[in-house]
Protein backbone atom coordinates (compact mmCIF):
# COMPACT_ATOMS: atom_id res chain seq x y z
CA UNK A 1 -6.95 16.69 12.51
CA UNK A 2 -3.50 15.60 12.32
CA UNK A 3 -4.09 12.50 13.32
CA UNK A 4 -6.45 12.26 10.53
CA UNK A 5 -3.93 13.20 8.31
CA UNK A 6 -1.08 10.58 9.46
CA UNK A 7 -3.07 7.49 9.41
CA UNK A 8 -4.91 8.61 5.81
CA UNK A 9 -3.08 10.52 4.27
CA UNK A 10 -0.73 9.23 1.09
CA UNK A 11 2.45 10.54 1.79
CA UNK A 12 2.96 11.36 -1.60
CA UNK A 13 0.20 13.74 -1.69
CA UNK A 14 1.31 14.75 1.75
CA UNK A 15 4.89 15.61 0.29
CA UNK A 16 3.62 17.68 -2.13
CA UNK A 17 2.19 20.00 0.65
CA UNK A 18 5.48 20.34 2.23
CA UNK A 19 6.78 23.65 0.48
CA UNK A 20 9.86 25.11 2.02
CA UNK A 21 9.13 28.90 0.80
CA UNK A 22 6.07 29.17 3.30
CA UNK A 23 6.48 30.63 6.65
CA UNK A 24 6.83 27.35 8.27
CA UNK A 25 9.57 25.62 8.25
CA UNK A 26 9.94 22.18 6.56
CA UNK A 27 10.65 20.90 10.25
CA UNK A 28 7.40 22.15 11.95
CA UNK A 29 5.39 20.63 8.42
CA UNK A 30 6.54 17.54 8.54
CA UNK A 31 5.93 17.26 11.98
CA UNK A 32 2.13 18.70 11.64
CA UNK A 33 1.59 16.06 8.49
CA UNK A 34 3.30 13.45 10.34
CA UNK A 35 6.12 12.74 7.66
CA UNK A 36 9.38 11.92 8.38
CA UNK A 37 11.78 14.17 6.92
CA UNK A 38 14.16 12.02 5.35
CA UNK A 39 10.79 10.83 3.39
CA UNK A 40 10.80 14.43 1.79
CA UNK A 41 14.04 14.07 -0.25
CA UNK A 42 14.47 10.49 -0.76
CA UNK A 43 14.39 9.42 -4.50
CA UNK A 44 13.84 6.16 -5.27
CA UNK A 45 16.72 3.82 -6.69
CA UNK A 46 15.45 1.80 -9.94
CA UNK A 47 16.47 -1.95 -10.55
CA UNK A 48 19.57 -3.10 -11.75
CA UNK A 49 19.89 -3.97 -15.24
CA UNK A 50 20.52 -7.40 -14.53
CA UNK A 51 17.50 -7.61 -12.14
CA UNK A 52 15.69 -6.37 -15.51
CA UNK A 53 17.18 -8.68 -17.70
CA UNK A 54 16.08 -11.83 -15.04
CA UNK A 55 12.50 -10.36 -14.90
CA UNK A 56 12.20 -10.63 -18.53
CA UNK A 57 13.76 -14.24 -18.63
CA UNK A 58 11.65 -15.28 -15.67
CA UNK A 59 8.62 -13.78 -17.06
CA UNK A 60 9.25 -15.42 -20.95
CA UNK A 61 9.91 -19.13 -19.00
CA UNK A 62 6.88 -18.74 -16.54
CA UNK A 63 4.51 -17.96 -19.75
CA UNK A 64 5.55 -20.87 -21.35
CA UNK A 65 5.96 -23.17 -18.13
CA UNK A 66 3.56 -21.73 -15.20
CA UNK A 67 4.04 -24.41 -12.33
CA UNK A 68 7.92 -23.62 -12.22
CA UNK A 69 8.30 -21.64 -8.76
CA UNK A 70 11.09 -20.10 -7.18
CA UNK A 71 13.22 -23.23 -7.16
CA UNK A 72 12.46 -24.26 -10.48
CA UNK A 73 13.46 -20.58 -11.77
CA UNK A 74 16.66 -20.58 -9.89
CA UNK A 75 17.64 -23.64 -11.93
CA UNK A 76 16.67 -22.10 -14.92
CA UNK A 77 18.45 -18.76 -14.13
CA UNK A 78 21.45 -21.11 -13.10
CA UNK A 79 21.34 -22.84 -16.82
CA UNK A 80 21.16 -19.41 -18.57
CA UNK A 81 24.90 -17.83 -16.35
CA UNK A 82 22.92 -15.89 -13.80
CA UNK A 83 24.36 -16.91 -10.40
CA UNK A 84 21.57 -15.82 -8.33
CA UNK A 85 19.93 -17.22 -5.03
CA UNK A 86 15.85 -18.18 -4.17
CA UNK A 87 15.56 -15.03 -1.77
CA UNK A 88 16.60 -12.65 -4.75
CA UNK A 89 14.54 -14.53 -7.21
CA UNK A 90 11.22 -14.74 -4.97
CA UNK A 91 12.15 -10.96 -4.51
CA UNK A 92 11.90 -10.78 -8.15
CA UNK A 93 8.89 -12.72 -8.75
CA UNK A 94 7.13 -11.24 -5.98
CA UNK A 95 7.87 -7.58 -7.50
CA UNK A 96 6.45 -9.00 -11.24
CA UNK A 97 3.12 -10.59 -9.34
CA UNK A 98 4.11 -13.84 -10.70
CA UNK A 99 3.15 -16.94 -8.73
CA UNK A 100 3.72 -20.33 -9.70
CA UNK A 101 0.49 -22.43 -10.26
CA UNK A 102 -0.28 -25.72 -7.99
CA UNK A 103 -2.99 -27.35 -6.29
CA UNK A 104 -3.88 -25.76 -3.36
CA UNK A 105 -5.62 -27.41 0.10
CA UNK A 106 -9.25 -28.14 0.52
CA UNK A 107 -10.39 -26.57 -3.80
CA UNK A 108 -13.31 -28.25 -3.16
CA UNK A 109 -14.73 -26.79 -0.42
CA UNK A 110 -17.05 -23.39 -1.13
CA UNK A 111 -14.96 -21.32 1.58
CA UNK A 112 -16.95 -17.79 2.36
CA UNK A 113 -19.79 -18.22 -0.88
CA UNK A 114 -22.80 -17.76 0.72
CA UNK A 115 -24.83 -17.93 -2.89
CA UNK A 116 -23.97 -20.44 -5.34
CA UNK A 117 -24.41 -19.25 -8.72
CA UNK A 118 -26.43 -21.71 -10.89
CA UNK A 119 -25.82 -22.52 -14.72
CA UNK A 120 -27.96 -19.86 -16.51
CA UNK A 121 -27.44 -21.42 -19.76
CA UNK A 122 -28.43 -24.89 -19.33
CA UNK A 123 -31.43 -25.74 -21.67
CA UNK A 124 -31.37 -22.58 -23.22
CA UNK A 125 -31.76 -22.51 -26.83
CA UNK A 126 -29.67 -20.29 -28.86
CA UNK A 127 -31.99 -18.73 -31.39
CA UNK A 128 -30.30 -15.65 -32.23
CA UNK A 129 -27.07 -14.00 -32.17
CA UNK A 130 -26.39 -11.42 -29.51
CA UNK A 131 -28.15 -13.91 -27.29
CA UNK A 132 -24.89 -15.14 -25.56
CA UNK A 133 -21.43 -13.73 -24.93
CA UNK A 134 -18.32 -14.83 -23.47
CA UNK A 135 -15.08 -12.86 -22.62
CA UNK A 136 -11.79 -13.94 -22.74
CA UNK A 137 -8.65 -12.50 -20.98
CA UNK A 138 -4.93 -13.48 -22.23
CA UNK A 139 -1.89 -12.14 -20.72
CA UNK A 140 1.62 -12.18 -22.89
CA UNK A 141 4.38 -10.43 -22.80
CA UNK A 142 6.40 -9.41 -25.87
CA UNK A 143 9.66 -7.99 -26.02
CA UNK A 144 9.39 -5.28 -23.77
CA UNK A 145 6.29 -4.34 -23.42
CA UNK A 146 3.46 -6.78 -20.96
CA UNK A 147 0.36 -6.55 -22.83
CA UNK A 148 -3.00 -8.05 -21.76
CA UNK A 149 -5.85 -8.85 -24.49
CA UNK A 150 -9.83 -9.01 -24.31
CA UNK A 151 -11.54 -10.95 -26.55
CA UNK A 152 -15.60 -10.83 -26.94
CA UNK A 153 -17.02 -13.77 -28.71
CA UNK A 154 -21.00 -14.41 -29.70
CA UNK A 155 -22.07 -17.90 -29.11
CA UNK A 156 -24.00 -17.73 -32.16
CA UNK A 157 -21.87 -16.98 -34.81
């Protein structure tokens, strides 16, 4: 059972177990959830304002230029006063789940598809509306708030 617990359990859930009013004491639950102890009371530091401020500058330049990658942003942070270094900035961009955009090794090659997935729409005539939709996903971020939009377009109309 407690091993159960250790290698399954979210220890955030797990800390929430941890009550130091039962008869137990927080030493003997920890040790029966398998949490360390210093995980109980730690509180989590936030970024530095700074770090914020980058993250928004990165994340403005990479919408409008998506093939800069960490070098290319350290020269940009560098032209804007911040004096910062690749390891913080790939920190940084790492933390936003921004990556930089380049061709990549062996595209053409199928990799693990085992069923190619033919055209469905070739020589199909569109009679109707409703007969074909598309979907498209934007990302943009304004001011402070990263926003993501669907769009649902008939082929018809």
């Amino acid at each position: 059972m407690q091993e159960g617990l250790r290698t399954t359990g979210d220890h955030e859930v797990l800390k929430k177990v941890v009550t130091p009013r039962s008869g137990i004491s927080e030493r003997r639950q920890c040790e029966l959830l398998g949490l360390n102890r210093s995980s109980l009371h730690y509180k989590p530091v936030g970024e530095k304002s700074e770090n914020l401020e980058m993250m928004r500058k990165m994340d403005e330049e990479f919408l409008d230029h998506p093939t800069k990658g960490v070098e290319g942003m350290v020269d940009f942070l560098f032209l804007l006063g911040f004096m910062v270094g690749p390891k913080r900035v790939r920190r940084l961009l790492r933390k936003m789940g921004v990556m930089a955009i380049y061709p990549q090794r062996n595209l053409s090659k199928l990799g693990l598809a085992r069923y190619i997935h033919s055209y469905k729409l070739r020589g199909l005539e569109l009679t109707h509306s409703n007969q074909v939709w598309c979907i498209d996903i934007t990302y943009y971020g304004k001011q402070k708030i990263m926003q993501s939009k669907a769009i649902n377009a008939d082929y018809k109309n």
